[in-house]
C-alpha atoms as a PDB file:
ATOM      1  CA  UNK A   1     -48.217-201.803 -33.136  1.00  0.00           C
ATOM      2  CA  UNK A   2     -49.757-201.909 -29.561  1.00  0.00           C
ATOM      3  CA  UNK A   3     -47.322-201.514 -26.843  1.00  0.00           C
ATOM      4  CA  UNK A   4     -47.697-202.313 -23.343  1.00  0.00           C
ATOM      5  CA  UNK A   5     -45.912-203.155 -19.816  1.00  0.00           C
ATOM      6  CA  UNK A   6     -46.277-205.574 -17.448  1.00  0.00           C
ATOM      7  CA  UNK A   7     -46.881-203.219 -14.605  1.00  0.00           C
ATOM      8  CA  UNK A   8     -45.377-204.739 -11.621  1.00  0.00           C
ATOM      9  CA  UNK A   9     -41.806-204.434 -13.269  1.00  0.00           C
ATOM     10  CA  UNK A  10     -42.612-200.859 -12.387  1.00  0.00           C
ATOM     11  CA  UNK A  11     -44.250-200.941  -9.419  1.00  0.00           C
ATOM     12  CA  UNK A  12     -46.997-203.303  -7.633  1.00  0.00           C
ATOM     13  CA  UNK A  13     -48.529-200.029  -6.785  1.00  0.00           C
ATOM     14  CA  UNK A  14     -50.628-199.340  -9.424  1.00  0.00           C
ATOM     15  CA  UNK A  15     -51.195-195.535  -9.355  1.00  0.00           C
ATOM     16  CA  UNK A  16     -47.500-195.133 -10.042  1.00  0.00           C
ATOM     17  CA  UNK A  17     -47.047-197.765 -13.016  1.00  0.00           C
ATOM     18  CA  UNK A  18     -50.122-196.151 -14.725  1.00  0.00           C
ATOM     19  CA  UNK A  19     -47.925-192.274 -14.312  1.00  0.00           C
ATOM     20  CA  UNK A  20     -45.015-194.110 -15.829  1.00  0.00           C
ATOM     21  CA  UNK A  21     -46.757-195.535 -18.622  1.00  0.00           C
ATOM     22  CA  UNK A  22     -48.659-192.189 -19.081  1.00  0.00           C
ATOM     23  CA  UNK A  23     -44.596-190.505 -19.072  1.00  0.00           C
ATOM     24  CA  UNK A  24     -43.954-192.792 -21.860  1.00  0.00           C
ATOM     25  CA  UNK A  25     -47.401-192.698 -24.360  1.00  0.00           C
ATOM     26  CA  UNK A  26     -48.375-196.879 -23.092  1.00  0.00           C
ATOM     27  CA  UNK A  27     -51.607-197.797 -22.908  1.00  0.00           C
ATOM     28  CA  UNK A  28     -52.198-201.285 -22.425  1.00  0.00           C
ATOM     29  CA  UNK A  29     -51.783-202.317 -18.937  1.00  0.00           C
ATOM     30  CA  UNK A  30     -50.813-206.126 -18.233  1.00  0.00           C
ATOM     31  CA  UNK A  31     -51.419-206.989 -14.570  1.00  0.00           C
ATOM     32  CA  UNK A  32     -49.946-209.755 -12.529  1.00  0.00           C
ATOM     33  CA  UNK A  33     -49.323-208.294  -9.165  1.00  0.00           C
ATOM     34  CA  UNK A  34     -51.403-205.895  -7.739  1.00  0.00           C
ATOM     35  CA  UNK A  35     -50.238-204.361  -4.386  1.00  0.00           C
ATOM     36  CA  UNK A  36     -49.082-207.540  -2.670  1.00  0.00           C
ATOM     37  CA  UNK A  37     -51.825-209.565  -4.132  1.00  0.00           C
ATOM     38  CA  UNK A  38     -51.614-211.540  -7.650  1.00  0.00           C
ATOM     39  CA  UNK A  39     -54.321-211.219 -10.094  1.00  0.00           C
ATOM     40  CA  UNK A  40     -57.418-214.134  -8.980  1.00  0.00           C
ATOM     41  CA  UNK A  41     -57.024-213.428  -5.591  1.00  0.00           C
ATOM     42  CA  UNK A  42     -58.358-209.467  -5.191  1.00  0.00           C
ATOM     43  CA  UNK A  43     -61.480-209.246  -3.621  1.00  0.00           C
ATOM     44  CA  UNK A  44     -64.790-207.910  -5.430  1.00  0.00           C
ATOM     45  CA  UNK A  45     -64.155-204.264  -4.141  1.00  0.00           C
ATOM     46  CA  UNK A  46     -60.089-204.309  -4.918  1.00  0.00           C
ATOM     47  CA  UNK A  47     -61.203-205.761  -8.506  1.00  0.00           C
ATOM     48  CA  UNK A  48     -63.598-202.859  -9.022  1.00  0.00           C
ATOM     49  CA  UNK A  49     -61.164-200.297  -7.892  1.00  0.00           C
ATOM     50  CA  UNK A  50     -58.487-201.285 -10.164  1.00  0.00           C
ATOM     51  CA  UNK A  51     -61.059-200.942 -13.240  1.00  0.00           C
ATOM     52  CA  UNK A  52     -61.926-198.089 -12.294  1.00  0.00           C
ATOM     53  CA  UNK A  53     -58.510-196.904 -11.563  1.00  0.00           C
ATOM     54  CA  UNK A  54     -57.245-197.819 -15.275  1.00  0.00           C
ATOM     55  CA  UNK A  55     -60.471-196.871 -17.036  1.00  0.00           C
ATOM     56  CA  UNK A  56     -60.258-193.319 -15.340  1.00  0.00           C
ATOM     57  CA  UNK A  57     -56.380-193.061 -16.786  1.00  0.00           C
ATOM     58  CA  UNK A  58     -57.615-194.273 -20.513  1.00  0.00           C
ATOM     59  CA  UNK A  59     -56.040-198.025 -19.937  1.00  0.00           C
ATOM     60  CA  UNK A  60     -56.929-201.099 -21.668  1.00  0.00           C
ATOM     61  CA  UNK A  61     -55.795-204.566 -19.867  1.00  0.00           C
ATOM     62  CA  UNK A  62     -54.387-206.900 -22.809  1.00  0.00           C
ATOM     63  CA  UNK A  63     -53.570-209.814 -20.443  1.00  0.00           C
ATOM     64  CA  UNK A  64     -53.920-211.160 -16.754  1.00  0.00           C
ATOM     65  CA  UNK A  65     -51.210-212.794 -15.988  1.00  0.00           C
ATOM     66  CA  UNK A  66     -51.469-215.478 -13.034  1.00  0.00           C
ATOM     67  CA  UNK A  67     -48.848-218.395 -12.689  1.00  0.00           C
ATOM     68  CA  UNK A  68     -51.776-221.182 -13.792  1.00  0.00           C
ATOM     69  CA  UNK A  69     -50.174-224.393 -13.439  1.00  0.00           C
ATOM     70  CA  UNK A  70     -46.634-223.106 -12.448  1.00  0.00           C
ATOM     71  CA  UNK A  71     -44.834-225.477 -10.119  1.00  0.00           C
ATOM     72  CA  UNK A  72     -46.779-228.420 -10.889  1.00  0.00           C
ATOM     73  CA  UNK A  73     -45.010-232.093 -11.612  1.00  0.00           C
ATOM     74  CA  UNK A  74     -45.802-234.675 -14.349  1.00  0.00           C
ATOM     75  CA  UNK A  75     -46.637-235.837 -11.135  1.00  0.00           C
ATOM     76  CA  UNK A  76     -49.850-234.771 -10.536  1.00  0.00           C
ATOM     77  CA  UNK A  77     -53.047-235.640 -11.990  1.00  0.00           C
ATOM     78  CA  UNK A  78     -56.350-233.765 -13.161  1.00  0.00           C
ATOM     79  CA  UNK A  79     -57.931-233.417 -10.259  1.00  0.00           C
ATOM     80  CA  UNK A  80     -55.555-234.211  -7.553  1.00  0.00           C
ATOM     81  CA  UNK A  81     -55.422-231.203  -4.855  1.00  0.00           C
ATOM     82  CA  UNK A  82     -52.980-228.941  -6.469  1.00  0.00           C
ATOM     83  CA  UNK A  83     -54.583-229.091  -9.832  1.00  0.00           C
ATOM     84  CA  UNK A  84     -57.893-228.260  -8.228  1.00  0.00           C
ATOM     85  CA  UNK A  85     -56.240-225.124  -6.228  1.00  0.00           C
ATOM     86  CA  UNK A  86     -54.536-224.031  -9.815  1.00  0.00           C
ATOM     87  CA  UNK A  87     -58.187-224.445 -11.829  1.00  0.00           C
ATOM     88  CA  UNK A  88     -60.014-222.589  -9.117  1.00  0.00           C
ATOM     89  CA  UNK A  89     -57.286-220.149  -8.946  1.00  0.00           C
ATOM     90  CA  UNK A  90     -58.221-219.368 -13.052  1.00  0.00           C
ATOM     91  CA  UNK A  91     -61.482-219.754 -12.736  1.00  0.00           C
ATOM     92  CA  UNK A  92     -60.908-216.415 -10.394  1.00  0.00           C
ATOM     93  CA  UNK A  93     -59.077-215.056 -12.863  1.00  0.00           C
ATOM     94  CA  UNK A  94     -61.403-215.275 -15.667  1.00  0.00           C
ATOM     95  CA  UNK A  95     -63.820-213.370 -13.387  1.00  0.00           C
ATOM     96  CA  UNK A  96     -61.934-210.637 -13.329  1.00  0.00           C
ATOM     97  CA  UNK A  97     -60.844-210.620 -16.589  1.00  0.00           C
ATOM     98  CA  UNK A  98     -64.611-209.727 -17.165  1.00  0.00           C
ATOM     99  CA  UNK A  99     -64.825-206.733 -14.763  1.00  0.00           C
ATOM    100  CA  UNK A 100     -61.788-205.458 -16.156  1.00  0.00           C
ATOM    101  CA  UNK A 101     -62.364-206.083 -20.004  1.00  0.00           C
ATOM    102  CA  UNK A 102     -58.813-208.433 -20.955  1.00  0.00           C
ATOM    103  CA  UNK A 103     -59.777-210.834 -23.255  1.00  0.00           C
ATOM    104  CA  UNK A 104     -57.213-212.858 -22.403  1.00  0.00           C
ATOM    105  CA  UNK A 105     -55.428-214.991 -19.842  1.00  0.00           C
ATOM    106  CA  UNK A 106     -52.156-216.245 -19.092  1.00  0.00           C
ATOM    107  CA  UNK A 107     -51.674-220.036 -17.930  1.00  0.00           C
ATOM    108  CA  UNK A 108     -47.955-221.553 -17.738  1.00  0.00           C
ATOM    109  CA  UNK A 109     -47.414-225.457 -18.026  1.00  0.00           C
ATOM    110  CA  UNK A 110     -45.638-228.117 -15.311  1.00  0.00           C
ATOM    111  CA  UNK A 111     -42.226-228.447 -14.427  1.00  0.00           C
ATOM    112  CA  UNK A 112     -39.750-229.406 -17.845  1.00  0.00           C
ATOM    113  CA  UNK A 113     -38.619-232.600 -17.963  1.00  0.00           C
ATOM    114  CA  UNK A 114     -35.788-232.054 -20.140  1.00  0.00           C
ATOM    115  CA  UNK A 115     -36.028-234.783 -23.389  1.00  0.00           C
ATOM    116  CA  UNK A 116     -39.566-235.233 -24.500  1.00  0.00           C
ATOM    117  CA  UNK A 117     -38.961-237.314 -27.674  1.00  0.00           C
ATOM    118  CA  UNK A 118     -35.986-239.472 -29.044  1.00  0.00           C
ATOM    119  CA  UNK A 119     -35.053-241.513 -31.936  1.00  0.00           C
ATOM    120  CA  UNK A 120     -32.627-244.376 -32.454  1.00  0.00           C
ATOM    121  CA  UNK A 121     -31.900-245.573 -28.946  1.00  0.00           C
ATOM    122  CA  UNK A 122     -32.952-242.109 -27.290  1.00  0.00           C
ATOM    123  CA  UNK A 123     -36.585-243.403 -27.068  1.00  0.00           C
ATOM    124  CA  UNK A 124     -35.278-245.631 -24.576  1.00  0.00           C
ATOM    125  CA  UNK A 125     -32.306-244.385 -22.942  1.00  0.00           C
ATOM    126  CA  UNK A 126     -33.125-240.933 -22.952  1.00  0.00           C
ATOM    127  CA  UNK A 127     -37.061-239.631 -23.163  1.00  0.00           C
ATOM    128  CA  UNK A 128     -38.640-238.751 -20.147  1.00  0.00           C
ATOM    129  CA  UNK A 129     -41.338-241.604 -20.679  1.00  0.00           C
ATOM    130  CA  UNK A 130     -44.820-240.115 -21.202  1.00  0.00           C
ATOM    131  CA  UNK A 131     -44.093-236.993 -19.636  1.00  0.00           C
ATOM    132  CA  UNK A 132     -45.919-235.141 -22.764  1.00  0.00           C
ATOM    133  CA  UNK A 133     -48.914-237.232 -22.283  1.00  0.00           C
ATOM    134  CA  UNK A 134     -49.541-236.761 -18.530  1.00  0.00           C
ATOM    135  CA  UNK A 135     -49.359-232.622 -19.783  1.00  0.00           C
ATOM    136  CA  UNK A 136     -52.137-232.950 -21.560  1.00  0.00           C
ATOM    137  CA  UNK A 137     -54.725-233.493 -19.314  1.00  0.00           C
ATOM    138  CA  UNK A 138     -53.432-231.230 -16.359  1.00  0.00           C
ATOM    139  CA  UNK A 139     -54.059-228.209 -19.235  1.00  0.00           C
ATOM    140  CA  UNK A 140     -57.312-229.246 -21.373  1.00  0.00           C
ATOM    141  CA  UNK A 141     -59.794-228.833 -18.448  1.00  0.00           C
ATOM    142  CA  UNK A 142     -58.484-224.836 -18.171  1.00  0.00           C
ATOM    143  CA  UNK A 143     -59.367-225.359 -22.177  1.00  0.00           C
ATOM    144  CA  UNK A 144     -62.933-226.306 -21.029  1.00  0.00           C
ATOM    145  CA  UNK A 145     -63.483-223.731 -18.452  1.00  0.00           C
ATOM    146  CA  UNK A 146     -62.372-220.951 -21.130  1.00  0.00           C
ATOM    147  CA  UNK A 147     -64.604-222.146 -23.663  1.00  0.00           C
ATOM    148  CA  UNK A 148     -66.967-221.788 -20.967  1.00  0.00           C
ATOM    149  CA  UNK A 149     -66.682-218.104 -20.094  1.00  0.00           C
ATOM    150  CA  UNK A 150     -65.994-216.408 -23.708  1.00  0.00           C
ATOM    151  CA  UNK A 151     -62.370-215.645 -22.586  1.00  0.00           C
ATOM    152  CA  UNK A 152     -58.947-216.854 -24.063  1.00  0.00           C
ATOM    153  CA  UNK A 153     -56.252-218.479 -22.593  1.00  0.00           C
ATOM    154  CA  UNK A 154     -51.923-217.944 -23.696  1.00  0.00           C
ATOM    155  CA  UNK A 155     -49.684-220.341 -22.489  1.00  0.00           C
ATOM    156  CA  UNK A 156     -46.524-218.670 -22.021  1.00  0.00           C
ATOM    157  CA  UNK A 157     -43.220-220.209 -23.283  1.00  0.00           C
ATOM    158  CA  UNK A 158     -41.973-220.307 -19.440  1.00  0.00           C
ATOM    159  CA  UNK A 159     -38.373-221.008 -18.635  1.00  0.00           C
ATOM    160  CA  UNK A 160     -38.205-224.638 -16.731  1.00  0.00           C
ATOM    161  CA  UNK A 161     -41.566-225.369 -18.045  1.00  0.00           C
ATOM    162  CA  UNK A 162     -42.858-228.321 -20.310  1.00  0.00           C
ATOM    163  CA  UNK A 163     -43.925-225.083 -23.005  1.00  0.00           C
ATOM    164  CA  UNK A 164     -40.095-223.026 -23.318  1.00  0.00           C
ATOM    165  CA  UNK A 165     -40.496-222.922 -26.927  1.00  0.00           C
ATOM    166  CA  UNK A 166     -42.830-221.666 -29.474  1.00  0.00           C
ATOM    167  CA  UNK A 167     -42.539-225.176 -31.012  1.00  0.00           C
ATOM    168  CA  UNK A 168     -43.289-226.795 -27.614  1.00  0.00           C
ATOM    169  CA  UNK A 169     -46.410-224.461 -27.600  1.00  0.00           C
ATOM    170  CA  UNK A 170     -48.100-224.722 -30.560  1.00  0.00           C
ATOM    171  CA  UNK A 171     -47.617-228.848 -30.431  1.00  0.00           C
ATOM    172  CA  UNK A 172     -49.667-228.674 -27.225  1.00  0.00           C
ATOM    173  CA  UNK A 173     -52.098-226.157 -29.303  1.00  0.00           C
ATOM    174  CA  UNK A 174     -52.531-229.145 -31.571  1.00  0.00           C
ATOM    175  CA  UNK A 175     -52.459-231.869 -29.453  1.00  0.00           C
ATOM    176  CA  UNK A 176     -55.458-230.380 -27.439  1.00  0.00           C
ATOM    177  CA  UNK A 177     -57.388-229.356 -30.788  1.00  0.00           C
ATOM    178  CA  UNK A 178     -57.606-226.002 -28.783  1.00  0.00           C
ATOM    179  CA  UNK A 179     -56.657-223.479 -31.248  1.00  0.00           C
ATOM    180  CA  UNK A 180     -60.166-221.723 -31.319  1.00  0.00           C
ATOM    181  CA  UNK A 181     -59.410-220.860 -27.489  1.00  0.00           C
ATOM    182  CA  UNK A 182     -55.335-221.465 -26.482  1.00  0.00           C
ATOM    183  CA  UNK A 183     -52.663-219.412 -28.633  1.00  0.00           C
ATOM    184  CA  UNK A 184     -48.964-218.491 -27.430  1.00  0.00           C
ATOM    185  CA  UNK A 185     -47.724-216.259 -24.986  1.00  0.00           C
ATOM    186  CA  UNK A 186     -44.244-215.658 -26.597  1.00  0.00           C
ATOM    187  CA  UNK A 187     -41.601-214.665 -24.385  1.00  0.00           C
ATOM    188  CA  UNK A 188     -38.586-214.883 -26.801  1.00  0.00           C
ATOM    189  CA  UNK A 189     -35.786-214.169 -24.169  1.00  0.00           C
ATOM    190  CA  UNK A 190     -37.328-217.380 -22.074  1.00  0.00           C
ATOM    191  CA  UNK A 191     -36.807-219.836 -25.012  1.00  0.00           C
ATOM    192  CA  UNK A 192     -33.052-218.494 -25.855  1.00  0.00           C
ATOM    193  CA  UNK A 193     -32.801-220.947 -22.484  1.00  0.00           C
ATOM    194  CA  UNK A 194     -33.650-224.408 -24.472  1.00  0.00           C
ATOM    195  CA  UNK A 195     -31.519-222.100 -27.665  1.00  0.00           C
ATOM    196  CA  UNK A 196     -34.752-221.782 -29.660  1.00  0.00           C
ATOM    197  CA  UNK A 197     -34.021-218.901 -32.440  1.00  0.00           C
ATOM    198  CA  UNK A 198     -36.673-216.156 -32.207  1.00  0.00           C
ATOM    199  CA  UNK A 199     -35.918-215.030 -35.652  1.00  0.00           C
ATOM    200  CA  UNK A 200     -36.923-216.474 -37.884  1.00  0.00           C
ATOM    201  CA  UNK A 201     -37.343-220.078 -36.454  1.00  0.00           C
ATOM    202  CA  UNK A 202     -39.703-218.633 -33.377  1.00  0.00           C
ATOM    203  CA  UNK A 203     -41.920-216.283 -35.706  1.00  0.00           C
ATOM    204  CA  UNK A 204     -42.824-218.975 -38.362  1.00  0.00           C
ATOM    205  CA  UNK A 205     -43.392-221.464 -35.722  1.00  0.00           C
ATOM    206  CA  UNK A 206     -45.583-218.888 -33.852  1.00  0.00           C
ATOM    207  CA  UNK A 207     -47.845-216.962 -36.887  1.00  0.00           C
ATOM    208  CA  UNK A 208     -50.444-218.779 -38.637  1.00  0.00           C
ATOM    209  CA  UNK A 209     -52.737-217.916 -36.326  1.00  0.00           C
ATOM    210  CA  UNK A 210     -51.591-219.327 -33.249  1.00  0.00           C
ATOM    211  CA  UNK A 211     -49.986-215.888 -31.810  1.00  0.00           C
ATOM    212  CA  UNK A 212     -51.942-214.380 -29.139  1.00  0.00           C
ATOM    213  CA  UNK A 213     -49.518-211.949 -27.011  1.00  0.00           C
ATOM    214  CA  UNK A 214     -45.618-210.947 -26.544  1.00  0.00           C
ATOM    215  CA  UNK A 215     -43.599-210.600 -23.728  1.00  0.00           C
ATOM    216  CA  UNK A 216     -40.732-208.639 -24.718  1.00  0.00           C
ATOM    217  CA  UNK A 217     -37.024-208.352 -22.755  1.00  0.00           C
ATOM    218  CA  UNK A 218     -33.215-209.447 -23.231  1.00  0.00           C
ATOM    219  CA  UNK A 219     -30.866-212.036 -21.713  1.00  0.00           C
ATOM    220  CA  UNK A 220     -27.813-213.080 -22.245  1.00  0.00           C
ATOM    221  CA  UNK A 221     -27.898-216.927 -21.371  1.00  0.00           C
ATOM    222  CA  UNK A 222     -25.253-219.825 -20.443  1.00  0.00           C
ATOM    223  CA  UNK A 223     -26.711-223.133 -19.938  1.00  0.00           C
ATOM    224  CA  UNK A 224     -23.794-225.264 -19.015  1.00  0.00           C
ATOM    225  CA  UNK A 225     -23.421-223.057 -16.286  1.00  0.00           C
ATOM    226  CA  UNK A 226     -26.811-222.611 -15.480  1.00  0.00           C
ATOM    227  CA  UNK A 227     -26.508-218.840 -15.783  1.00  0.00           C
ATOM    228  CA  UNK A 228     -29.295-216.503 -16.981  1.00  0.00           C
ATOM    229  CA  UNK A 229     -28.169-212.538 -16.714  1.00  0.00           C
ATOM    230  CA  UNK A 230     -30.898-210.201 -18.033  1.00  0.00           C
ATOM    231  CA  UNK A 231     -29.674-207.174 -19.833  1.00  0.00           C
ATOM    232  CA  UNK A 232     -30.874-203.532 -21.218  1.00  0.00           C
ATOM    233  CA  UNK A 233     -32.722-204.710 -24.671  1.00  0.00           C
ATOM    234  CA  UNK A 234     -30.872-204.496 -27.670  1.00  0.00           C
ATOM    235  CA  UNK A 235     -27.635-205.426 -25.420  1.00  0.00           C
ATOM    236  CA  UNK A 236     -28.315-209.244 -24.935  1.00  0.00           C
ATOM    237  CA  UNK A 237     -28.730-212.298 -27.636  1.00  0.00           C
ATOM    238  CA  UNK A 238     -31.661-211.242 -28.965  1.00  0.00           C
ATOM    239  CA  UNK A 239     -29.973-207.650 -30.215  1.00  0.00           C
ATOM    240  CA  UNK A 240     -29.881-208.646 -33.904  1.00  0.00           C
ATOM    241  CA  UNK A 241     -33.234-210.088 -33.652  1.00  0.00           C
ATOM    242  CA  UNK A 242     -35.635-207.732 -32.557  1.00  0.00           C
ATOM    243  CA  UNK A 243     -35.333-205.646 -35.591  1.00  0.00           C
ATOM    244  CA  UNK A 244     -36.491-208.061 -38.304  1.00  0.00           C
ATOM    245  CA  UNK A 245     -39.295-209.784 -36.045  1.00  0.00           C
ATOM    246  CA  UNK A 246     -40.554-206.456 -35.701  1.00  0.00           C
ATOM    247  CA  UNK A 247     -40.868-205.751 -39.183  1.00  0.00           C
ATOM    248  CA  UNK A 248     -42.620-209.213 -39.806  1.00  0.00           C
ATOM    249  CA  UNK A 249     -44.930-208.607 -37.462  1.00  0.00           C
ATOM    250  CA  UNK A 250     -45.754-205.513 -39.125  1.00  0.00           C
ATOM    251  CA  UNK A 251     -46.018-207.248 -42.481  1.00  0.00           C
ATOM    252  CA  UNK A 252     -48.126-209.768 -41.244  1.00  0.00           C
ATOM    253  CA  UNK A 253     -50.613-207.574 -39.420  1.00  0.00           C
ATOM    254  CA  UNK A 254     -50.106-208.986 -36.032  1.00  0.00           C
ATOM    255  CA  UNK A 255     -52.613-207.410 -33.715  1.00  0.00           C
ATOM    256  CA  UNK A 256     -52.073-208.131 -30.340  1.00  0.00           C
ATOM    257  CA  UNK A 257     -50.409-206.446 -27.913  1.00  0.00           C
ATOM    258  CA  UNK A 258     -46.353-206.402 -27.239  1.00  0.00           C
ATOM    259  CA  UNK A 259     -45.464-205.686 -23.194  1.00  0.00           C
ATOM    260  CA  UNK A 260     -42.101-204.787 -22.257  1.00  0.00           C
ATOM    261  CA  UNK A 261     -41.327-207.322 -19.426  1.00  0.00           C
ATOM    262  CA  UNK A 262     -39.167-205.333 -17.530  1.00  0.00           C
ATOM    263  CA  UNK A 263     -37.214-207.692 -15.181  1.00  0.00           C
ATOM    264  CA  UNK A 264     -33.989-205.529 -15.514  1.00  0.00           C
ATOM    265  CA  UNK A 265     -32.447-203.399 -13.442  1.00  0.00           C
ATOM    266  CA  UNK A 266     -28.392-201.839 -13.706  1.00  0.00           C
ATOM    267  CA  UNK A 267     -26.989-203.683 -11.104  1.00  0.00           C
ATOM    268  CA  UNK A 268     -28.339-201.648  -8.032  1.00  0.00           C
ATOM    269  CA  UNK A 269     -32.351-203.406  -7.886  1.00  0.00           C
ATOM    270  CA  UNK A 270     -34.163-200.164  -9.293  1.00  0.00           C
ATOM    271  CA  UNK A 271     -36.175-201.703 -11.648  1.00  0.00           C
ATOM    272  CA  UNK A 272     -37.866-198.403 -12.622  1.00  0.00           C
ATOM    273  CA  UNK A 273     -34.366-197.817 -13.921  1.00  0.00           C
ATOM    274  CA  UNK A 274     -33.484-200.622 -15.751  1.00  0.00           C
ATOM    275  CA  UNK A 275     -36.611-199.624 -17.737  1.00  0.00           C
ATOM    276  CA  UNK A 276     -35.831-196.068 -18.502  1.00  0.00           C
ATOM    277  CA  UNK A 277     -32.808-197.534 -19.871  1.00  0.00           C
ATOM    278  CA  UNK A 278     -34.593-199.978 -22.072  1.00  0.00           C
ATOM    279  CA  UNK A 279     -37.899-198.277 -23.313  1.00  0.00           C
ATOM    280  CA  UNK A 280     -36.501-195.605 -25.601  1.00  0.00           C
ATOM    281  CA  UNK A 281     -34.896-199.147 -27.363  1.00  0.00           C
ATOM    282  CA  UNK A 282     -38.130-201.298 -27.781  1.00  0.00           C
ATOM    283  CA  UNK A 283     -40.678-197.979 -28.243  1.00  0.00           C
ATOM    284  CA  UNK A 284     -37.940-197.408 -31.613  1.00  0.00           C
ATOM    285  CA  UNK A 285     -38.391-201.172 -32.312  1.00  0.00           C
ATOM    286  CA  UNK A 286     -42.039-202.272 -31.856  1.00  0.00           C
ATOM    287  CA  UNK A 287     -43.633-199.087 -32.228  1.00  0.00           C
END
């Protein structure tokens, strides 16, 4: 399969992610932060240096991913000034995803509000009343504008998000009728927070053709304390997972691209060690 790395959990210098990835046989380069800047706001000249950078090194870009929509409120409206900043924002982004050749891009969703749907008194007492149906509308013009520019979006099952789940993902998918252009960014470890299975519940919620990229890592998580701890893959929750979502994504010829999201590090902030420690483990997984 076709294995890549977010590069900034290497290094937001570019130069040295793309020697790392070379040390370890990667080739698809995700991008989120460049230097100091994130991806959408680089000018013209930065934008043509980085394609040139990762063209000259034989890298493909799978995926810019921007924080679309992140931090926004069923409280806001289409329209309103944050929801113009955030639209503008990807419309940047889709510009450069044309310089630099990534067919797709990442969007997030609002702030969760925590019970979306009830039944037998919950409806009432419980549901966070039309919380779902003020989404809907803060994510279906970024549908538009994609449609627009021959470029695909993934929402990324976020943690404290209205999408944490693949099932929370692919019923926006639907409600929008936007499967031709929106599929899931699955981040696995993130939905272990709202305790969605990623195997096998996550997978046959996800295939059927509404997969469109993988973010891979491990956690260990405790949400009555409201404790996440990231650990070295194959060492978390998701250690007896891994293996058999691997092999049905093999099965099922799933052709996008898997990045190693390496937010780890062994206790001492060297992130460039906490993935040494973990790329041996998902190169001998998802390769």
């Amino acid at each position: 399969m076709k294995l890549g790395l977010i590069c900034d959990g290497i290094s937001r210098e570019l130069a040295h992610a793309i020697d790392v990835m070379d040390e370890f046989g990667l080739e698809h380069a995700e991008l989120q932060f460049v230097g100091d800047t994130e991806v959408g706001d680089h000018s013209a000249q930065e934008i043509r240096e980085i394609d040139a950078r990762l063209r000259d090194r034989g890298k493909l870009v799978p995926c810019l991913s921007r924080h679309v929509f992140a931090g926004m409120t069923t409280a806001n409206t289409p329209g309103d000034d944050l929801h113009t900043r955030h639209m503008d924002a990807l419309k940047r982004v889709i510009d450069m995803a044309h310089v630099v050749g990534s067919p797709l891009v990442r969007i997030m969703t609002n702030k969760k509000e925590q019970i979306l749907w009830g039944t037998n008194g919950a409806e009432k007492w419980n549901v966070a009343q039309g919380a779902w149906d003020r989404t809907l509308p803060l994510i279906a013009p970024a549908c538009d504008v994609a449609r627009n520019s021959g470029i695909a979006l993934v929402v990324e099952t976020g943690n404290g998000t209205m999408v944490n789940s693949t099932w929370t993902a692919r019923k926006l998918i639907d409600d929008l009728d936007a499967k031709d252009v929106l599929k899931i960014l699955w981040d696995p470890a993130n939905s272990c927070w709202c305790h969605e299975e990623a195997f096998p519940r996550g997978y046959e919620t996800a295939k059927d053709g509404y997969l469109g990229h993988i973010h891979i890592k491990d956690v260990q998580v405790d949400t009555p304390s409201a404790t996440l701890e990231v650990r070295r893959i194959g060492e978390g929750q998701l250690a007896n997972q891994f293996q058999p979502l691997a092999d049905a994504l093999r099965t099922d010829g799933y052709d996008g691209v898997i990045s190693l999201e390496n937010v780890y590090h062994p206790g001492d902030g060297d992130y460039e060690a906490g993935f040494r420690l973990c790329i041996d483990r998902f190169k001998e997984i998802f390769a």
